[in-house]
PDB file of N, CA and C in Angstrom:
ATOM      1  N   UNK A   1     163.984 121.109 132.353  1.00  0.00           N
ATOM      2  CA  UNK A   1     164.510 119.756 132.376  1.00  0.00           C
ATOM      3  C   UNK A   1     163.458 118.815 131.789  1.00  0.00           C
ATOM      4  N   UNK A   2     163.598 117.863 131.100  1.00  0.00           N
ATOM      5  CA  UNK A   2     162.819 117.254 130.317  1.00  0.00           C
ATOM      6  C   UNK A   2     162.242 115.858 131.087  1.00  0.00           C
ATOM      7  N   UNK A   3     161.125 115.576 130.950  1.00  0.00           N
ATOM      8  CA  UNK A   3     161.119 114.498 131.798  1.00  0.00           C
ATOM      9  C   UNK A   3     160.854 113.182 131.226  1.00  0.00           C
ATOM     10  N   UNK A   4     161.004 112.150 131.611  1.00  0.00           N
ATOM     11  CA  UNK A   4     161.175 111.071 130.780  1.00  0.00           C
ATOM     12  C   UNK A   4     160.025 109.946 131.976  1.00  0.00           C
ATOM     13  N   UNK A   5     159.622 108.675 130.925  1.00  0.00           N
ATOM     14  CA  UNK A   5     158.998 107.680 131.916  1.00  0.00           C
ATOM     15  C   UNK A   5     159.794 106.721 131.788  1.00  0.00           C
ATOM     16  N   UNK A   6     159.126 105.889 133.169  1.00  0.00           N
ATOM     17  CA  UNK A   6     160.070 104.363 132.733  1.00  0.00           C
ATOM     18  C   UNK A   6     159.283 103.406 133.352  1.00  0.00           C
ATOM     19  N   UNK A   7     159.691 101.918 133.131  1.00  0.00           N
ATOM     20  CA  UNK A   7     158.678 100.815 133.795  1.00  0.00           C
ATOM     21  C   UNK A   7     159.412 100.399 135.103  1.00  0.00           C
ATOM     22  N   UNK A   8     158.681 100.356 136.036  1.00  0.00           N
ATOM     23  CA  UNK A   8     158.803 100.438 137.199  1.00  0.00           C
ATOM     24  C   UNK A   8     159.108  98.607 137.756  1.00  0.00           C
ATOM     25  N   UNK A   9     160.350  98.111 138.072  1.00  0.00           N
ATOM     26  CA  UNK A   9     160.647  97.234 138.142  1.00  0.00           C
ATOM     27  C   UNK A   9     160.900  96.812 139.371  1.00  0.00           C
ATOM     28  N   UNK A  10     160.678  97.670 140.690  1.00  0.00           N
ATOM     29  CA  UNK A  10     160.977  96.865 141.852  1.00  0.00           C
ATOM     30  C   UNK A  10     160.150  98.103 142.983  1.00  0.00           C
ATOM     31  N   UNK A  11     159.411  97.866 143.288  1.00  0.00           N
ATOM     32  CA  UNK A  11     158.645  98.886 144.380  1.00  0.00           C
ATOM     33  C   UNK A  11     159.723  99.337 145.401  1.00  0.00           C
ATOM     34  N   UNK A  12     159.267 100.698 145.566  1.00  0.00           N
ATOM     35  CA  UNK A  12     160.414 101.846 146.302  1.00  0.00           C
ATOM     36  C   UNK A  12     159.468 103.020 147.082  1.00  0.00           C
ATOM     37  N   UNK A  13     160.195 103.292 147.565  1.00  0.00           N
ATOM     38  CA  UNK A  13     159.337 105.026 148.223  1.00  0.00           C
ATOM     39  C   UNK A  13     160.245 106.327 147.588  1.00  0.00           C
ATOM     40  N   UNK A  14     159.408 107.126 147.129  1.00  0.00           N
ATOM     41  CA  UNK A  14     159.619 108.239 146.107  1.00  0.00           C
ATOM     42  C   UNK A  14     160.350 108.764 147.473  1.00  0.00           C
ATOM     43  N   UNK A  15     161.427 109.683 147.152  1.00  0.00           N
ATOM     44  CA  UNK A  15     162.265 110.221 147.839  1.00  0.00           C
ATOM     45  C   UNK A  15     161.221 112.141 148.310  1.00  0.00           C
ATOM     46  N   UNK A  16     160.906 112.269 147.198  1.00  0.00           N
ATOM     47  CA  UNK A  16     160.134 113.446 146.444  1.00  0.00           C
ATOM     48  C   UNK A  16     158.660 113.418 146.934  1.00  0.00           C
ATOM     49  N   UNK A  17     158.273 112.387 146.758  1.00  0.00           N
ATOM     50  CA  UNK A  17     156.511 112.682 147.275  1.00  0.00           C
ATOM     51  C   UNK A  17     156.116 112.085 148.516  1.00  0.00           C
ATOM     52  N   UNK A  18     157.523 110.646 148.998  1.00  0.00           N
ATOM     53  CA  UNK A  18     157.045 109.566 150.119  1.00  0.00           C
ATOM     54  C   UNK A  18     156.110 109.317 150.118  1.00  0.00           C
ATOM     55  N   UNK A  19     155.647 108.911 148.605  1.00  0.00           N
ATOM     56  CA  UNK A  19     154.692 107.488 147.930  1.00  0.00           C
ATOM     57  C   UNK A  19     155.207 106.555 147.923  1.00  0.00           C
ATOM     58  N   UNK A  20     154.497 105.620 148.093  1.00  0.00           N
ATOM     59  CA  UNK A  20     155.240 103.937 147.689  1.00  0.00           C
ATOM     60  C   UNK A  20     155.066 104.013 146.192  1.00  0.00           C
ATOM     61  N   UNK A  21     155.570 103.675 145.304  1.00  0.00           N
ATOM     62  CA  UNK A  21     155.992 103.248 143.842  1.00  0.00           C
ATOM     63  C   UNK A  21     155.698 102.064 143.507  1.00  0.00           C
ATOM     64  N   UNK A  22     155.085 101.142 142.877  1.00  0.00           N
ATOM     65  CA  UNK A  22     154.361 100.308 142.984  1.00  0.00           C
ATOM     66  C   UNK A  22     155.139  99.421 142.033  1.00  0.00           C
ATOM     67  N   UNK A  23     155.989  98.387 141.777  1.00  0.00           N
ATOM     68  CA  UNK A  23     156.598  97.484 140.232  1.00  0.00           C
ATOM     69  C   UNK A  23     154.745  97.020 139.471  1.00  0.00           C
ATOM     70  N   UNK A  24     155.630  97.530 138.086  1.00  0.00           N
ATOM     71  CA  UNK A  24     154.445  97.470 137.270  1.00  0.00           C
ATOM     72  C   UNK A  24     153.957  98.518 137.103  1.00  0.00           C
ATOM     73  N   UNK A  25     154.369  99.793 137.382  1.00  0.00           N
ATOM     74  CA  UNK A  25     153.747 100.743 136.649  1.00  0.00           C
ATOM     75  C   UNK A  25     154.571 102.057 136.190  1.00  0.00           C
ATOM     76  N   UNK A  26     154.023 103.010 135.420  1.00  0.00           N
ATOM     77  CA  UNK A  26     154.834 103.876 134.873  1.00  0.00           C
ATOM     78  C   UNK A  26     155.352 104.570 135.528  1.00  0.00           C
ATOM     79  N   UNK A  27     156.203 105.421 135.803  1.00  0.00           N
ATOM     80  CA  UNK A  27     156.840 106.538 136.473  1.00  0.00           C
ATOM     81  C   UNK A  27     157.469 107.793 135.703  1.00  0.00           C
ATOM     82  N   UNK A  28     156.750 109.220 136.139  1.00  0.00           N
ATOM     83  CA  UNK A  28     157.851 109.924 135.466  1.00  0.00           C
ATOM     84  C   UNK A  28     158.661 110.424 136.284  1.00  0.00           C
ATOM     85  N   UNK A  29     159.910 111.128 135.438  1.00  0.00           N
ATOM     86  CA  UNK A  29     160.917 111.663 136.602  1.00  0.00           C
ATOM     87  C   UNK A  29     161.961 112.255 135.343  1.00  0.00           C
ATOM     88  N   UNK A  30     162.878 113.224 136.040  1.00  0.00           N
ATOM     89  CA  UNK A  30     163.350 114.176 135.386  1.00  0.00           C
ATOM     90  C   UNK A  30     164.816 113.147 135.367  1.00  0.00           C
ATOM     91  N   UNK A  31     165.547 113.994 133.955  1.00  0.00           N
ATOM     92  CA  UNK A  31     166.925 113.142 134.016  1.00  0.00           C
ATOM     93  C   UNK A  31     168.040 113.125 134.625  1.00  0.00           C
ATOM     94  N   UNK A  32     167.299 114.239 135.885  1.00  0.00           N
ATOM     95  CA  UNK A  32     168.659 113.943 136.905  1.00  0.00           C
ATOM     96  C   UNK A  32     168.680 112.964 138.010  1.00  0.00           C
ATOM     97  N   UNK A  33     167.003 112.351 137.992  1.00  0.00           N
ATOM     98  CA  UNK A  33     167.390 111.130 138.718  1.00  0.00           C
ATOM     99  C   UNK A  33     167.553 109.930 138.084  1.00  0.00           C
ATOM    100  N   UNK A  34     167.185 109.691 136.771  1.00  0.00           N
ATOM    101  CA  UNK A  34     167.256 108.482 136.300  1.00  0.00           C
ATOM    102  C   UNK A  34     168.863 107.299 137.045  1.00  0.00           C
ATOM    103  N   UNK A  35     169.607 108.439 137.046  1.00  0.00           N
ATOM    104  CA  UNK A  35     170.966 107.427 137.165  1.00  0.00           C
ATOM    105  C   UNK A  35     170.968 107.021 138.816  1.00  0.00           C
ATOM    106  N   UNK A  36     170.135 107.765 139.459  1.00  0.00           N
ATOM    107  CA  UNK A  36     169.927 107.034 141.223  1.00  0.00           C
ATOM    108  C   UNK A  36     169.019 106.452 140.984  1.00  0.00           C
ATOM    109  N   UNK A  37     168.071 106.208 140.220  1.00  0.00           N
ATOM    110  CA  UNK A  37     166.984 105.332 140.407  1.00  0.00           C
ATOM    111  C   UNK A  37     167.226 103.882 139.434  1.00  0.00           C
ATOM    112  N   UNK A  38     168.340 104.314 138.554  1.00  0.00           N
ATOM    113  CA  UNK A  38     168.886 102.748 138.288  1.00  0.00           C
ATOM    114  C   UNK A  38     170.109 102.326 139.053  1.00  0.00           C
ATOM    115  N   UNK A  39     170.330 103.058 139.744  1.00  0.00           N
ATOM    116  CA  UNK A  39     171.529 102.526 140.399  1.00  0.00           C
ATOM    117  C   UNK A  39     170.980 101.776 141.950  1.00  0.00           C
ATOM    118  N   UNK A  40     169.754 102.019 142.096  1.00  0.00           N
ATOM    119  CA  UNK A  40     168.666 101.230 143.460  1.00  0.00           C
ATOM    120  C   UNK A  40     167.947 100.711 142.468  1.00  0.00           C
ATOM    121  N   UNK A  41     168.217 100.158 141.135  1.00  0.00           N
ATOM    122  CA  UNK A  41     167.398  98.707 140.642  1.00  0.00           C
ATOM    123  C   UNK A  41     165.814  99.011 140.916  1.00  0.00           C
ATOM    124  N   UNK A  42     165.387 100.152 140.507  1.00  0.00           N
ATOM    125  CA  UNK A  42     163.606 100.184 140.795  1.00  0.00           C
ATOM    126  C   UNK A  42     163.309 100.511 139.205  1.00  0.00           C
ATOM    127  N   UNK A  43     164.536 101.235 138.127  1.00  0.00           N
ATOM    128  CA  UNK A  43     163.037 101.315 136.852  1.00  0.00           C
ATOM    129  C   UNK A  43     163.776 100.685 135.643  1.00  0.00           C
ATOM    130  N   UNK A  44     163.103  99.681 134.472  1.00  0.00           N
ATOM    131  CA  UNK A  44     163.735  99.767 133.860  1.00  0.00           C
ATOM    132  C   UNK A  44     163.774 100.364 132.383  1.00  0.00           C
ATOM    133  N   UNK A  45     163.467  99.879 131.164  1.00  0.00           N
ATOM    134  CA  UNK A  45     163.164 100.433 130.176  1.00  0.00           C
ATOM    135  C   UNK A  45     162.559 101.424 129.847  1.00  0.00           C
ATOM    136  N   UNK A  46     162.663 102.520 129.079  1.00  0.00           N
ATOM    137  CA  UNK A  46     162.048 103.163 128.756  1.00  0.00           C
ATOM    138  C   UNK A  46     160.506 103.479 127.829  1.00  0.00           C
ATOM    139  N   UNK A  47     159.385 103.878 128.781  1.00  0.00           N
ATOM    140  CA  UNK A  47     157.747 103.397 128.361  1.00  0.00           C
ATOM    141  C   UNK A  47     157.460 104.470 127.283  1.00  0.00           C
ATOM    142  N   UNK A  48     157.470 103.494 126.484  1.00  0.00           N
ATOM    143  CA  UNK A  48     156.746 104.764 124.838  1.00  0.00           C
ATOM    144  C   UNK A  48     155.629 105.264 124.783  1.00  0.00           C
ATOM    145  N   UNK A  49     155.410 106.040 123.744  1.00  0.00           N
ATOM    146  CA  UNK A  49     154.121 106.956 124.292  1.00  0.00           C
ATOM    147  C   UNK A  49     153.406 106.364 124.157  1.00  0.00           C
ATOM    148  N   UNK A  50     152.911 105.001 123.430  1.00  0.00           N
ATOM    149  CA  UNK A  50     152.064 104.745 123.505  1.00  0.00           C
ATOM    150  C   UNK A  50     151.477 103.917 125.049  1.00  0.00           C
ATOM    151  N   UNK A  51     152.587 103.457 125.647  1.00  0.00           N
ATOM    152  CA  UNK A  51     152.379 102.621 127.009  1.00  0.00           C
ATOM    153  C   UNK A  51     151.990 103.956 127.941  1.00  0.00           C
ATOM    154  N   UNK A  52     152.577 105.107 128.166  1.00  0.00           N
ATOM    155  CA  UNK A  52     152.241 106.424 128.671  1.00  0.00           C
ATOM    156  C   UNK A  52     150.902 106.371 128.601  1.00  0.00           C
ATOM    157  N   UNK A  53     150.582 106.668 127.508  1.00  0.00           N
ATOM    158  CA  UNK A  53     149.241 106.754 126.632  1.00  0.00           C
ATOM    159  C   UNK A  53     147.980 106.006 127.480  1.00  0.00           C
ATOM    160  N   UNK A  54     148.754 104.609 127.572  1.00  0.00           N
ATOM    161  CA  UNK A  54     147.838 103.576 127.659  1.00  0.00           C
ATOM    162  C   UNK A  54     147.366 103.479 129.349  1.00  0.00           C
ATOM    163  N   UNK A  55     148.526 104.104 129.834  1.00  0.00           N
ATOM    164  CA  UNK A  55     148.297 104.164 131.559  1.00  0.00           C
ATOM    165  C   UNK A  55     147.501 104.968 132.130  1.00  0.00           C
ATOM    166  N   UNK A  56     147.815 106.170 131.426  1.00  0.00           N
ATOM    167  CA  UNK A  56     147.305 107.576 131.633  1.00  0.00           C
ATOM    168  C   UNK A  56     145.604 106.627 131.806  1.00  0.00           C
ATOM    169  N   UNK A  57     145.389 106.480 130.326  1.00  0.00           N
ATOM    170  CA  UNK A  57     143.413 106.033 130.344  1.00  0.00           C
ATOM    171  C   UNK A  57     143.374 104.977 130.916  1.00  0.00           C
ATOM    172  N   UNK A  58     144.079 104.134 131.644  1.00  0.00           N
ATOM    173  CA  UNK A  58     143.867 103.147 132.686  1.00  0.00           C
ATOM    174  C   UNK A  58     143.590 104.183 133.972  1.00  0.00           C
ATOM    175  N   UNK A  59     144.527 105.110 134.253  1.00  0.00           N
ATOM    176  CA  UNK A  59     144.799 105.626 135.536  1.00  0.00           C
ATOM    177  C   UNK A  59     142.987 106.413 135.787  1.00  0.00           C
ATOM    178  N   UNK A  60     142.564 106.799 134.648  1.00  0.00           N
ATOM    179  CA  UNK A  60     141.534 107.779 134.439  1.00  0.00           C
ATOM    180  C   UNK A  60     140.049 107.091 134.805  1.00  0.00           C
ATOM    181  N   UNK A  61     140.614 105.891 134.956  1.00  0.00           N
ATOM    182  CA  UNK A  61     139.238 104.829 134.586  1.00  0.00           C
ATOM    183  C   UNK A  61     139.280 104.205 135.909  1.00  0.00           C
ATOM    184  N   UNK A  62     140.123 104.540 136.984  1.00  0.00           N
ATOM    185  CA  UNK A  62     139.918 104.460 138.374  1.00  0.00           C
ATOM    186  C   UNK A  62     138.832 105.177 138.951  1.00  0.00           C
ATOM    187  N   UNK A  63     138.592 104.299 140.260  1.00  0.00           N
ATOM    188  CA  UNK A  63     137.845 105.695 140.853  1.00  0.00           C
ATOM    189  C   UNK A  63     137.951 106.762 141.182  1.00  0.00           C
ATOM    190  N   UNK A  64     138.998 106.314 141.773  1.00  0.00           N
ATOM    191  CA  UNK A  64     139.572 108.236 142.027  1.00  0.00           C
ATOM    192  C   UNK A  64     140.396 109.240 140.638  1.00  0.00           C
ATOM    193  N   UNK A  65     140.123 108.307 139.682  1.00  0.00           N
ATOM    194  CA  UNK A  65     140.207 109.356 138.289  1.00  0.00           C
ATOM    195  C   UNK A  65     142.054 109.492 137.999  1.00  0.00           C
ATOM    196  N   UNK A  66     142.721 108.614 138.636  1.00  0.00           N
ATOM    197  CA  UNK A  66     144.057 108.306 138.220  1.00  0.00           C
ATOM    198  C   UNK A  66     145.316 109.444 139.600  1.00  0.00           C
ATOM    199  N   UNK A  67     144.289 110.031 140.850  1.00  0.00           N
ATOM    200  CA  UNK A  67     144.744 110.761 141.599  1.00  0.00           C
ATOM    201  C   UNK A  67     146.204 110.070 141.916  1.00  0.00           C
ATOM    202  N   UNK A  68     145.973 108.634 142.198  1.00  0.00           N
ATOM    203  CA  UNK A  68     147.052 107.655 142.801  1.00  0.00           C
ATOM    204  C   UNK A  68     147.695 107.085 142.087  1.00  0.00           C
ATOM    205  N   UNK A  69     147.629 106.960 140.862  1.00  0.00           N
ATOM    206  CA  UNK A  69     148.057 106.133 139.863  1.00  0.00           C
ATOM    207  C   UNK A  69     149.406 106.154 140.258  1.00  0.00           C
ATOM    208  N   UNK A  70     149.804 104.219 140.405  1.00  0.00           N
ATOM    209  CA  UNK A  70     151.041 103.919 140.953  1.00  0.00           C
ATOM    210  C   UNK A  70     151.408 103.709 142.120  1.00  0.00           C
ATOM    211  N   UNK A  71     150.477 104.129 142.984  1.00  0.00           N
ATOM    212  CA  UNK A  71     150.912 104.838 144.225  1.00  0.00           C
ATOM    213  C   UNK A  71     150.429 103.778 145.297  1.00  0.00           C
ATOM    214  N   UNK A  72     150.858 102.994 145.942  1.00  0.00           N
ATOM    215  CA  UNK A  72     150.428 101.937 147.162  1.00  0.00           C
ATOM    216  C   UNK A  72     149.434 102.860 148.130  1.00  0.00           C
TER     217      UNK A  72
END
């Protein structure tokens, strides 16, 4: 299954990890949830590789090396 990102538009708790999800940051997730996770208004557009890209070496440049990235 292919997985896709998206921009994270309204903070939620991952059903899957029971992380908090943070608005404002990337998320990946496979395309069988996309249509429950826009249908609870948490992601919107789709983040190109370069925004991927750009999070990833944000996430890396944490202290904890991007362990949480996103994650409340």
């Amino acid at each position: 299954m292919a997985k896709k990102h998206f921009h994270i538009t309204n903070e939620f708790i991952d059903q899957e990890s029971g992380k908090t999800i943070l608005a404002g940051t990337i998320f990946e997730t496979d395309e069988d949830r996309v249509e429950r996770l826009r249908a609870a208004d948490v992601i919107g557009r789709e983040a190109t590789k370069p925004e991927i890209d750009a999070a990833k070496k944000a996430a890396e440049a944490e202290p904890d090396g991007g362990k949480d990235a996103g994650n409340a």
